[in-house]
N, C-alpha and C. Protein backbone atom coordinates (compact mmCIF):
# COMPACT_ATOMS: atom_id res chain seq x y z
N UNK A 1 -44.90 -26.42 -35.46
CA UNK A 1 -45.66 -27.18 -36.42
C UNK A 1 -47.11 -26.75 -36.32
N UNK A 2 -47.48 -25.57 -36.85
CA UNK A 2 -48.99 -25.20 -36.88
C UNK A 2 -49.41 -24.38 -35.70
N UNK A 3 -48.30 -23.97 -34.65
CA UNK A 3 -48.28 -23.37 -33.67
C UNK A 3 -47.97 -21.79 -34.04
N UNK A 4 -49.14 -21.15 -33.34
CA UNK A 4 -48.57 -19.16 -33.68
C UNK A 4 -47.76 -18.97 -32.52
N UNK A 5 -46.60 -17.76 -33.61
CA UNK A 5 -45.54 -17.52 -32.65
C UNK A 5 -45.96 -16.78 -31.09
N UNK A 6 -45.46 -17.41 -30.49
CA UNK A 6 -45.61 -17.26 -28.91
C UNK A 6 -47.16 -17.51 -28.36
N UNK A 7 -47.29 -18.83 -28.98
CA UNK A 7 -48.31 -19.52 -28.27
C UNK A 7 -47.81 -20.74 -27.06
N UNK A 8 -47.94 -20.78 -26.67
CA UNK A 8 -47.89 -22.12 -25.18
C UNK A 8 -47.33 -23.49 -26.33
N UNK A 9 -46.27 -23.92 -26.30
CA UNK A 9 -45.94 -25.03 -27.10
C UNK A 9 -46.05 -26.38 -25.73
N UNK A 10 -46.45 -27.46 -26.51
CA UNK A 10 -47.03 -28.94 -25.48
C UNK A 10 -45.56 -29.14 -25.37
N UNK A 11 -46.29 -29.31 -24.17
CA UNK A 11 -44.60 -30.26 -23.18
C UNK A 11 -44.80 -31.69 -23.19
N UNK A 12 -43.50 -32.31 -23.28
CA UNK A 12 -43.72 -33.85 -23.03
C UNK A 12 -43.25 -34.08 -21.63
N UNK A 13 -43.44 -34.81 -20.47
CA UNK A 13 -43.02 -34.73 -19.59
C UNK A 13 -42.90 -36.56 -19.07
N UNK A 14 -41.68 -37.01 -18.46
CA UNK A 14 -41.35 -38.48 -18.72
C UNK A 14 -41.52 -38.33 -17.32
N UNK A 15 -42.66 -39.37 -17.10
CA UNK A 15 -43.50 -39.60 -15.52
C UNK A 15 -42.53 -41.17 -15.14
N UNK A 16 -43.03 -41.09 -14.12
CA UNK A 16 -42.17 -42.33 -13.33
C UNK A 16 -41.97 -44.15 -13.66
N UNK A 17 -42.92 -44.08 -14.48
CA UNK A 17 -43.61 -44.75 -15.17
C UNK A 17 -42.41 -44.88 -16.74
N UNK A 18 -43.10 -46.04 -17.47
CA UNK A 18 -42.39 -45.93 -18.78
C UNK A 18 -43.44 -44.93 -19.88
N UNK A 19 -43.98 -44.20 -19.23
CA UNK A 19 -44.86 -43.93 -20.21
C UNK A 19 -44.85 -42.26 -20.19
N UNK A 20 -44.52 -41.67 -21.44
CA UNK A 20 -44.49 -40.15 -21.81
C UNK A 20 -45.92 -39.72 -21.35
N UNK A 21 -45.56 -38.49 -20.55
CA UNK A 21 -46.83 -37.45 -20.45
C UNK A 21 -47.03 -36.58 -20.97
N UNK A 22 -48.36 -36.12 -22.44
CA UNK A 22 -48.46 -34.59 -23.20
C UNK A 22 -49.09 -33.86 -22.37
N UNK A 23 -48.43 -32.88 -22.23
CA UNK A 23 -49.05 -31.60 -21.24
C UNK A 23 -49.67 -30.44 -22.18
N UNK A 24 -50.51 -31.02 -22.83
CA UNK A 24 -50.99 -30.34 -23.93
C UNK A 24 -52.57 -30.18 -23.41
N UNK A 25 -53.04 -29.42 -24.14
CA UNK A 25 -54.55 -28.95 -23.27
C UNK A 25 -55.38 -30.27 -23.62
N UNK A 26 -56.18 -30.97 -22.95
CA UNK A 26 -57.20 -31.84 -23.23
C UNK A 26 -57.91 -31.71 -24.71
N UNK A 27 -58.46 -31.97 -25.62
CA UNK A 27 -58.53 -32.18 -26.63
C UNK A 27 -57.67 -31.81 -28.25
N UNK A 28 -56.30 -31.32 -27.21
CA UNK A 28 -55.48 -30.99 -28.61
C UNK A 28 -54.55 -31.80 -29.30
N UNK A 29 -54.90 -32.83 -30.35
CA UNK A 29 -54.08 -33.81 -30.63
C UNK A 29 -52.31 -32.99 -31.01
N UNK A 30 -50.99 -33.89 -30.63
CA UNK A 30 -50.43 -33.78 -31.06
C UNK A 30 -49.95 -34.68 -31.91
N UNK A 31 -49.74 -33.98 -33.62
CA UNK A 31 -49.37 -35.19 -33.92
C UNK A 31 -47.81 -35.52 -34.27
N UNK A 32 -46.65 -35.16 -33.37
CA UNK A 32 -45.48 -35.23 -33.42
C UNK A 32 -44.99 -35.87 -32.17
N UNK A 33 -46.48 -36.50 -31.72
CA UNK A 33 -46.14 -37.66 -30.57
C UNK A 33 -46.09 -39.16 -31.37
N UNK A 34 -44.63 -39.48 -30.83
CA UNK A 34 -44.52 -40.87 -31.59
C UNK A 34 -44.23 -41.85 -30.78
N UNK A 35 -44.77 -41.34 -29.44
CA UNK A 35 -43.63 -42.68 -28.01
C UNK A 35 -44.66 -43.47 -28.17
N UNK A 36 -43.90 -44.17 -27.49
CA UNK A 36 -44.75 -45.53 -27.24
C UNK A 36 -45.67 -45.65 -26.80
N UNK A 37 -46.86 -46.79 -26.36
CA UNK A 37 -47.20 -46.11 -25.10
C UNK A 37 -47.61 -47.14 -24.33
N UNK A 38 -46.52 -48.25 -24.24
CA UNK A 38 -46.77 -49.57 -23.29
C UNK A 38 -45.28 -49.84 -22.91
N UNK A 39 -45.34 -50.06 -22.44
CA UNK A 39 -44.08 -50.88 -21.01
C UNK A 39 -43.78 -52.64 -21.77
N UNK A 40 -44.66 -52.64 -22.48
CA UNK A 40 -44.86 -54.60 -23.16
C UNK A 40 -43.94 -54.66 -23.32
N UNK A 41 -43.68 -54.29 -24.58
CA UNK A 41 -42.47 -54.73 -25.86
C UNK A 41 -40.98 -54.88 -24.97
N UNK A 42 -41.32 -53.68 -24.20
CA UNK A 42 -39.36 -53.72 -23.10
C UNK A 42 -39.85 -55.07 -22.31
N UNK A 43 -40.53 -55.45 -21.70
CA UNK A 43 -40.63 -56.42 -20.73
C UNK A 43 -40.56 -57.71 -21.31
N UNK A 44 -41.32 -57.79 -22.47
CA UNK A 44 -41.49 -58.93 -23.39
C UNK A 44 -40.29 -59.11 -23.83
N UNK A 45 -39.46 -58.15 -24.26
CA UNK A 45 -37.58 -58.77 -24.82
C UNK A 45 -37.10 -59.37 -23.75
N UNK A 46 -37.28 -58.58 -22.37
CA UNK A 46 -35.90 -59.06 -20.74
C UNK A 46 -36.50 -60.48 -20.82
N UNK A 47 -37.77 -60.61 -20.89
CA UNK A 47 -38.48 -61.99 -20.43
C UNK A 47 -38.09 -63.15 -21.68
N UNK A 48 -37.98 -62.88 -22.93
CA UNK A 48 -37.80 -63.45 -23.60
C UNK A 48 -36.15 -63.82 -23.67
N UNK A 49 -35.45 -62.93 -23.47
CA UNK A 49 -34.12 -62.80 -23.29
C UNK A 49 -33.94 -63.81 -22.10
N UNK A 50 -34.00 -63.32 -20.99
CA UNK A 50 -34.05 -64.71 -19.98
C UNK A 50 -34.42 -65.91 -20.19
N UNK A 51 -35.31 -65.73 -20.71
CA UNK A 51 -35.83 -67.21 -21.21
C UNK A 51 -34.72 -68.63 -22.06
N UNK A 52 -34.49 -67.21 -23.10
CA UNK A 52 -32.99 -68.22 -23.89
C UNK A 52 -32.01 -68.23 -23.20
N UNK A 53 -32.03 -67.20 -22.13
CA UNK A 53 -30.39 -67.69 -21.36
C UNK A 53 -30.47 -69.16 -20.22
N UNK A 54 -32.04 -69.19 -19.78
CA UNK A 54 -32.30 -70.31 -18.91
C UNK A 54 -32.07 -71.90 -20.04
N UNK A 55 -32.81 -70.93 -21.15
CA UNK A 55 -32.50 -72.70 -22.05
C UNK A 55 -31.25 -72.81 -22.63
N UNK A 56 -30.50 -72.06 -23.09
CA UNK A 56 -29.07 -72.34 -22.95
C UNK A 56 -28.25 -73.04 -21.81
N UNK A 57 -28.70 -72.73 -20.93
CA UNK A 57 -28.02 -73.13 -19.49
C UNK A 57 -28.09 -74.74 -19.36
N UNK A 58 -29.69 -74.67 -19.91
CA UNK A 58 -30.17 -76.03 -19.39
C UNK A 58 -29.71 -76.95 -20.76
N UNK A 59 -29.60 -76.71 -21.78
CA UNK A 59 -29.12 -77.26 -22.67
C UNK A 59 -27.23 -77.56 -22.63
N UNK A 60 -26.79 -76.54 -21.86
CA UNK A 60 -25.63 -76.89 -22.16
C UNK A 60 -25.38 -77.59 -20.51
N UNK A 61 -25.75 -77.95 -19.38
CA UNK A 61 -25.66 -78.88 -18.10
C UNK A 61 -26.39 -80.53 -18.93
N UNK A 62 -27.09 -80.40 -19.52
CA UNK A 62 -27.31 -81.71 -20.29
C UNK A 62 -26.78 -82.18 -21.13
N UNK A 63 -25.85 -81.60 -21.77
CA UNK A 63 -24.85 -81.80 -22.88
C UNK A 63 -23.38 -82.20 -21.96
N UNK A 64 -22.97 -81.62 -20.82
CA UNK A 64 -22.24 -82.04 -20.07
C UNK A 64 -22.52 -83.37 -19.31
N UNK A 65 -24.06 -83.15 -18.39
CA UNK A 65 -24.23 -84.51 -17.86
C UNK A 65 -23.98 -85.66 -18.77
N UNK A 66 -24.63 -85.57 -20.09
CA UNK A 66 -24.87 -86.67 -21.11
C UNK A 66 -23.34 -87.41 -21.19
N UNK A 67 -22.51 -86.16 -21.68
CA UNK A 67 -20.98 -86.91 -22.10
C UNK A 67 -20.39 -87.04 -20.84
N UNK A 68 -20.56 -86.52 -19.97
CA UNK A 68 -19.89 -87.12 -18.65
C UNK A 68 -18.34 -86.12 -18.58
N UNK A 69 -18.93 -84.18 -19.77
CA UNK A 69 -17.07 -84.15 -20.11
C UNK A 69 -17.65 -82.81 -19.50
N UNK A 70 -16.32 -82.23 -18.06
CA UNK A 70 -16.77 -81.46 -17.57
C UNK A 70 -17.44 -81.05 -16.77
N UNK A 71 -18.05 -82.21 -16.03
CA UNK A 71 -19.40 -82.63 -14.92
C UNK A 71 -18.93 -82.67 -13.61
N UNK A 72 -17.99 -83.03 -13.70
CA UNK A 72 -17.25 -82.92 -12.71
C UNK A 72 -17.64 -81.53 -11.50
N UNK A 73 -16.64 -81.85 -9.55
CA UNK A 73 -17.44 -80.78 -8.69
C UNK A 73 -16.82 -79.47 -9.25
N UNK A 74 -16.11 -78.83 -10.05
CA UNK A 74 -15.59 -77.77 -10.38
C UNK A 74 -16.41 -77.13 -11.92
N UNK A 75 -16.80 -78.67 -12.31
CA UNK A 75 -17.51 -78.09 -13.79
C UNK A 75 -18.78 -77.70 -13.06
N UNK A 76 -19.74 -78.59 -12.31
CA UNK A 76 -20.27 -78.18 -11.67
C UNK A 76 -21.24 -76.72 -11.23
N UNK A 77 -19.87 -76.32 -10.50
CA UNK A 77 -19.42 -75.28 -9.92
C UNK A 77 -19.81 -74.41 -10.74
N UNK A 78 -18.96 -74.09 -12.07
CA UNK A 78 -18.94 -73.40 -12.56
C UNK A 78 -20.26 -73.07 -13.18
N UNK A 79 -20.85 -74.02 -13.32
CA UNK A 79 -22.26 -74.00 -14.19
C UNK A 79 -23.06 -73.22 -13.55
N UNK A 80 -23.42 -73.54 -12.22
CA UNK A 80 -24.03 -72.64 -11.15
C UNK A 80 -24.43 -71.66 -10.84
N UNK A 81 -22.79 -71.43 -11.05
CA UNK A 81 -22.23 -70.01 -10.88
C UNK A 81 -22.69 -68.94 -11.71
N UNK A 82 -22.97 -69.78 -12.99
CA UNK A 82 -23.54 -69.04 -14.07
C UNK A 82 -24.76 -68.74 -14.17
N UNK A 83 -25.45 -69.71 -13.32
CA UNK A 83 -27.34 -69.80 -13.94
C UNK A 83 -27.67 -68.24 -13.88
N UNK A 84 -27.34 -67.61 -12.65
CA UNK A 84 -27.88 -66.45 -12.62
C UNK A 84 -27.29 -64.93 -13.61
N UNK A 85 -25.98 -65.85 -13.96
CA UNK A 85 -25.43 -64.65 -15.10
C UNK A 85 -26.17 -64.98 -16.68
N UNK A 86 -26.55 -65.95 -16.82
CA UNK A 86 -26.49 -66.32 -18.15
C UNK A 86 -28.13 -65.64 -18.28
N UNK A 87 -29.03 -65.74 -18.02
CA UNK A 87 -30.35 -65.34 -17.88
C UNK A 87 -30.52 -63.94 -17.82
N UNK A 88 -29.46 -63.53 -17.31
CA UNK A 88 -29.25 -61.90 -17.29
C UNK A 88 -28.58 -61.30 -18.26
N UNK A 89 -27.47 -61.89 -18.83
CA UNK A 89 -26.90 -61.48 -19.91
C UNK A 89 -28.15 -61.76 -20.70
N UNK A 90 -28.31 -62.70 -21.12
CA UNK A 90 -29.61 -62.55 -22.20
C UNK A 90 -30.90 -61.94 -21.74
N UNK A 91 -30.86 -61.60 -21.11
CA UNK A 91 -32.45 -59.96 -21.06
C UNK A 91 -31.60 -58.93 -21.54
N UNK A 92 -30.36 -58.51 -21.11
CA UNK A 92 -29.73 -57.39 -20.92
C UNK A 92 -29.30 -57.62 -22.74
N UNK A 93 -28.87 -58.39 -22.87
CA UNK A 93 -28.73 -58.54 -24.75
C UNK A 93 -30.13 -58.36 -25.52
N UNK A 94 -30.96 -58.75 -24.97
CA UNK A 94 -32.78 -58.46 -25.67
C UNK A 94 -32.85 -56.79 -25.72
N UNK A 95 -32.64 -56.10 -24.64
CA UNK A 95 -32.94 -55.08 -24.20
C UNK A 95 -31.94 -53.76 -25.05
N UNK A 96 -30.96 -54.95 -25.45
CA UNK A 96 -30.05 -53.81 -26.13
C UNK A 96 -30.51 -53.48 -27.49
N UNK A 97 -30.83 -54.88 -27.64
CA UNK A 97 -31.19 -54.89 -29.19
C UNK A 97 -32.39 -54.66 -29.52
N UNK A 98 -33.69 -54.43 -28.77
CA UNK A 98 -34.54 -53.76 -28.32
C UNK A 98 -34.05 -51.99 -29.23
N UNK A 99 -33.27 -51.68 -28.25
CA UNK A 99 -33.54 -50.31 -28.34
C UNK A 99 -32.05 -50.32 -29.43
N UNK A 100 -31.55 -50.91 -29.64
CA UNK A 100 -30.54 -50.72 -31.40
C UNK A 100 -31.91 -50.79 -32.44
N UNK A 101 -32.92 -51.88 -32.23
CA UNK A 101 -33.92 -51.51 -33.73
C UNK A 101 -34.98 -50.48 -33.26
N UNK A 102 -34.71 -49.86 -32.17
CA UNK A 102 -35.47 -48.63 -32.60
C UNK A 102 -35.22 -47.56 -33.03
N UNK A 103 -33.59 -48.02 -32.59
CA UNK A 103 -32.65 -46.08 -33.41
C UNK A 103 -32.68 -46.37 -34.95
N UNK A 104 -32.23 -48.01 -35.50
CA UNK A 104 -32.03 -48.00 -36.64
C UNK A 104 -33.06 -47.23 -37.65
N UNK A 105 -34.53 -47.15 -37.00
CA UNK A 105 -35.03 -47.22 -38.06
C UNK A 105 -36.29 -46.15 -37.44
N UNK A 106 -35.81 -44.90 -37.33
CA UNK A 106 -37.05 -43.81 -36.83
C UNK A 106 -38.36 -43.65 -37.54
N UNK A 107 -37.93 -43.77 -38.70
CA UNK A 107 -38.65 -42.69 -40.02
C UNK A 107 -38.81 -44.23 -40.76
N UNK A 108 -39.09 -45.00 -40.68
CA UNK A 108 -39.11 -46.11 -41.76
C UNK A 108 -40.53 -46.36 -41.10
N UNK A 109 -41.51 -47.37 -42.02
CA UNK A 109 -42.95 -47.04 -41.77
C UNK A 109 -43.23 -48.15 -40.59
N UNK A 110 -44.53 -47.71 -40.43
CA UNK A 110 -45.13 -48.38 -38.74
C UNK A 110 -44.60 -50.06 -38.52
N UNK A 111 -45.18 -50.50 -39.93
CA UNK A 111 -44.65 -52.06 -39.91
C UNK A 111 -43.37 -51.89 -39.10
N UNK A 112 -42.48 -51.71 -40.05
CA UNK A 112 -41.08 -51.84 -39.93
C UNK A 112 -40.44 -51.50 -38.43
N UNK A 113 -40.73 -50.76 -38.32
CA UNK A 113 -40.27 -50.26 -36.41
C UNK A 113 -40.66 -51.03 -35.62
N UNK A 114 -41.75 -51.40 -36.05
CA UNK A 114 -42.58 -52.78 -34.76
C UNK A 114 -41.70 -53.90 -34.99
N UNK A 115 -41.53 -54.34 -36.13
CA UNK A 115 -40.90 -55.79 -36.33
C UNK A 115 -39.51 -55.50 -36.26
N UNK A 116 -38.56 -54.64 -36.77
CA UNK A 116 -37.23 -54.98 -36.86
C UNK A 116 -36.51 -55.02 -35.37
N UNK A 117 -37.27 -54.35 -34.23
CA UNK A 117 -36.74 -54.69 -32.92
C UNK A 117 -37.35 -56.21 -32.62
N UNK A 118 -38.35 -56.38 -32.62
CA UNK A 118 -38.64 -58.06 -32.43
C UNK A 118 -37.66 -58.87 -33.20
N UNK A 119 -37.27 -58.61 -34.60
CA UNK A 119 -36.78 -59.34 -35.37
C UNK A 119 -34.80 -59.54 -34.75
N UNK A 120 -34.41 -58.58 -34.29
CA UNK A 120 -33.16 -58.21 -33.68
C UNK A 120 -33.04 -58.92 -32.11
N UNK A 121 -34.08 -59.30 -31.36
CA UNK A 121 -34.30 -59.38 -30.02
C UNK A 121 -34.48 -61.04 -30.30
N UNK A 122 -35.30 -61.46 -31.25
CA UNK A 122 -34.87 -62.86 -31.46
C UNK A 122 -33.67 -63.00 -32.03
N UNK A 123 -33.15 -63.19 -32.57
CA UNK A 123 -31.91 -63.33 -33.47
C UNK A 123 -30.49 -62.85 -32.19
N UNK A 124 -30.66 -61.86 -32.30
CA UNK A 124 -29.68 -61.82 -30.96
C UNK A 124 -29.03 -62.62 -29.67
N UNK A 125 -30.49 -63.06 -29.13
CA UNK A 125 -30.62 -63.95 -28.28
C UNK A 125 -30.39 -65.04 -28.32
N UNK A 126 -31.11 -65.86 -29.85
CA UNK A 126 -30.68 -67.09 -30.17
C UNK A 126 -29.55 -67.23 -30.33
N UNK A 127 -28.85 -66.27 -31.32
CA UNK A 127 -27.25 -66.46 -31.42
C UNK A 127 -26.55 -66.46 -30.27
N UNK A 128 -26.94 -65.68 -29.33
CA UNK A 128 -26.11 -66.01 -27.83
C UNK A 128 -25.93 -67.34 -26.94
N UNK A 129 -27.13 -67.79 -27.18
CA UNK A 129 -27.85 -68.71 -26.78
C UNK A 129 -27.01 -69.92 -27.30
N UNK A 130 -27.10 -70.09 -29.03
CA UNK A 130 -26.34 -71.23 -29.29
C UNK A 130 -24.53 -70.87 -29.14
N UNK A 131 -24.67 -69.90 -28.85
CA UNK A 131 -22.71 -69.64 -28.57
C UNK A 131 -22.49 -70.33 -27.36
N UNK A 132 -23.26 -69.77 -26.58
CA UNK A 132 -23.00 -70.63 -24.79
C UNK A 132 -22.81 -71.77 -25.12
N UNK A 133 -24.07 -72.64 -25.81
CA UNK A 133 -24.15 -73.98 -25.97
C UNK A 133 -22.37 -74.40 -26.75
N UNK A 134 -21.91 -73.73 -27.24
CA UNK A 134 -20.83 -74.00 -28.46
C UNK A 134 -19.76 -73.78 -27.78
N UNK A 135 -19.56 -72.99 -27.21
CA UNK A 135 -18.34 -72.74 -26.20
C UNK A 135 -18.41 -72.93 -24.48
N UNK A 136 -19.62 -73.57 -23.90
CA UNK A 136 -19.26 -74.00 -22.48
C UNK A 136 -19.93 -75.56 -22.61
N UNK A 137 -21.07 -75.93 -23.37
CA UNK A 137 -21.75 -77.25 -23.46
C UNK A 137 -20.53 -78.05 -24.02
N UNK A 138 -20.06 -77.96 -24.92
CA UNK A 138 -19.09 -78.92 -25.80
C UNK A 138 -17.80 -78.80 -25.57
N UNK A 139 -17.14 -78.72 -24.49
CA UNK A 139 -16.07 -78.62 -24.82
C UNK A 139 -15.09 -79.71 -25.27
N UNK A 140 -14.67 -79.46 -26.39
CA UNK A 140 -13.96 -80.32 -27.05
C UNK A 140 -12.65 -80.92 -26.61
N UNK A 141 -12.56 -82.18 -26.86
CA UNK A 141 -11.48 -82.48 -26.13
C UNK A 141 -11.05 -83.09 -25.13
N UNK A 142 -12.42 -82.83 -24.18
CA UNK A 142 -12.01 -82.63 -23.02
C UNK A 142 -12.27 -84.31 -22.50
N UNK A 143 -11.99 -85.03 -21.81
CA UNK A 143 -11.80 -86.58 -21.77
C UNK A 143 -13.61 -86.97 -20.77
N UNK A 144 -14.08 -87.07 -21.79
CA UNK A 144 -15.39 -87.74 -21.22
C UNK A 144 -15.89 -89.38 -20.87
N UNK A 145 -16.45 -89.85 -19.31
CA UNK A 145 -16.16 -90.88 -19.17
C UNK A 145 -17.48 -91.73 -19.57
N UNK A 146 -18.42 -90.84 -19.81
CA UNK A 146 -19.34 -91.76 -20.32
C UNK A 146 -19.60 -92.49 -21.61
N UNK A 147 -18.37 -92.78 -22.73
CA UNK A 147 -18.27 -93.09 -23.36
C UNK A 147 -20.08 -93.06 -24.69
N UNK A 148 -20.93 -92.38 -24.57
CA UNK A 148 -21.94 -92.20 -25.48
C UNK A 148 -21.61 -91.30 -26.44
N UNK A 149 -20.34 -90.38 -26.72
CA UNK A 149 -20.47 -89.19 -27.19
C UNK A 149 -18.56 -89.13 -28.21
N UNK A 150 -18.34 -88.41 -29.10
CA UNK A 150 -17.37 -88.37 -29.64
C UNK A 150 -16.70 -87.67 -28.93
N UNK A 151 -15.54 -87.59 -29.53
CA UNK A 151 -14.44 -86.78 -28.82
C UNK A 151 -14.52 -85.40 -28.74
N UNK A 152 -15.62 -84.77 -29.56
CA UNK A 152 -15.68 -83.72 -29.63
C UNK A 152 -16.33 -82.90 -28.50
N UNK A 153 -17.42 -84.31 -27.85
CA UNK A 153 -18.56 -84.08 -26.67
C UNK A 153 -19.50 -83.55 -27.30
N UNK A 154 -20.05 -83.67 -28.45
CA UNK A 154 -21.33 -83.35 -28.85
C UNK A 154 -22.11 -84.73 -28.68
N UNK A 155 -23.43 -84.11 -27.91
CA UNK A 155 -24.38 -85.43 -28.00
C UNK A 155 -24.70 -85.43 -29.40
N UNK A 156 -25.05 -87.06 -29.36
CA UNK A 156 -25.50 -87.74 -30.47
C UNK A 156 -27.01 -87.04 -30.97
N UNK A 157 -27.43 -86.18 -29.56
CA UNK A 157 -29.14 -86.15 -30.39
C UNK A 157 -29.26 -84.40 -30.84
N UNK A 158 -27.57 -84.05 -30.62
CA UNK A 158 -27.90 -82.84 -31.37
C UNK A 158 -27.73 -82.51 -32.40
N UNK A 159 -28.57 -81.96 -33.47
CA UNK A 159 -28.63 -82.09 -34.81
C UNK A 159 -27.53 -81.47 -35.37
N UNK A 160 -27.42 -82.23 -36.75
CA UNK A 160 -26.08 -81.95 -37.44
C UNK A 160 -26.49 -80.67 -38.35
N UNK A 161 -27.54 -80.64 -38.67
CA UNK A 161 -27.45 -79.17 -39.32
C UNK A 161 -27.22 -77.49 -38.41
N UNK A 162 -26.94 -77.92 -36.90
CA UNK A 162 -26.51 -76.65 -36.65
C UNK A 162 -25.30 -77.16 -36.06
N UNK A 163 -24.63 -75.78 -36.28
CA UNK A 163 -23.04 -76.57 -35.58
C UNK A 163 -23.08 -76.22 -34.40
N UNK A 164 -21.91 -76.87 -33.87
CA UNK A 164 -21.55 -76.65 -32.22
C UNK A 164 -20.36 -76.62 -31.87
């Protein structure tokens, strides 16, 4: 790209670090450098990602305590067992989807590359987030003794416009 044949072509070289190195002579812009050049955005999804897996967790042990369905030392148990998976699955789901909106969209303009991985890294997460809640918080059915809650074990104070 603007280079004479058999001139010294710039090396990129990936340092230890998240951050690309141009081994290009000191004042020679390249402009077919498109990396990144912060560590944020990856750290900001795991962190954000954890984040919804901690409030999932905690949303769905309060949805159990509340109905009394599942609370039990084995439901418990199981909940526990999870704190440290569920927080991890959701970074590790941020992180994917992270780097799915950056393949989607190479060549689409500056806006767009910045936002459609943010936009994928929320959305992702949340949806995970309210699945946990939908399939380990509620389980339906299941014979709850605190009598505050339907048969279904949805608390009363969770809103009816999202399902569960």
């Amino acid at each position: 790209m603007g280079h004479a044949p058999g001139a010294a072509q710039p090396r990129r070289v990936r340092s230890l670090s998240c951050h690309d190195v141009n081994t290009a002579k000191p004042g020679v812009a390249n402009p077919a450098d498109r990396s990144s050049a912060s560590c944020l955005p990856w750290a900001a999804s795991a962190l954000f990602g954890a984040a919804m897996g901690c409030a999932a967790w905690a949303l769905t042990v309060w949805a159990r305590a509340y109905c009394d369905a599942g609370y039990d030392a084995g439901g418990r148990l199981e909940l526990n067992v999870l704190l440290p998976v569920v927080p991890g699955a959701g970074a590790v789901v941020a992180l994917l989807a992270r780097a799915a909106g950056r393949r989607l969209a190479p060549a689409a303009p500056r806006a767009i590359r910045a936002a459609l991985p943010t936009v994928l890294v929320i959305v992702t997460t949340v949806c995970l987030a309210w699945w946990f809640f939908a399939a380990r918080g509620t389980l339906a059915d299941y014979p709850g003794d605190s009598g505050l809650c339907p048969a279904n074990n949805v608390p009363p104070g969770w809103p009816d416009w999202i399902p569960a």
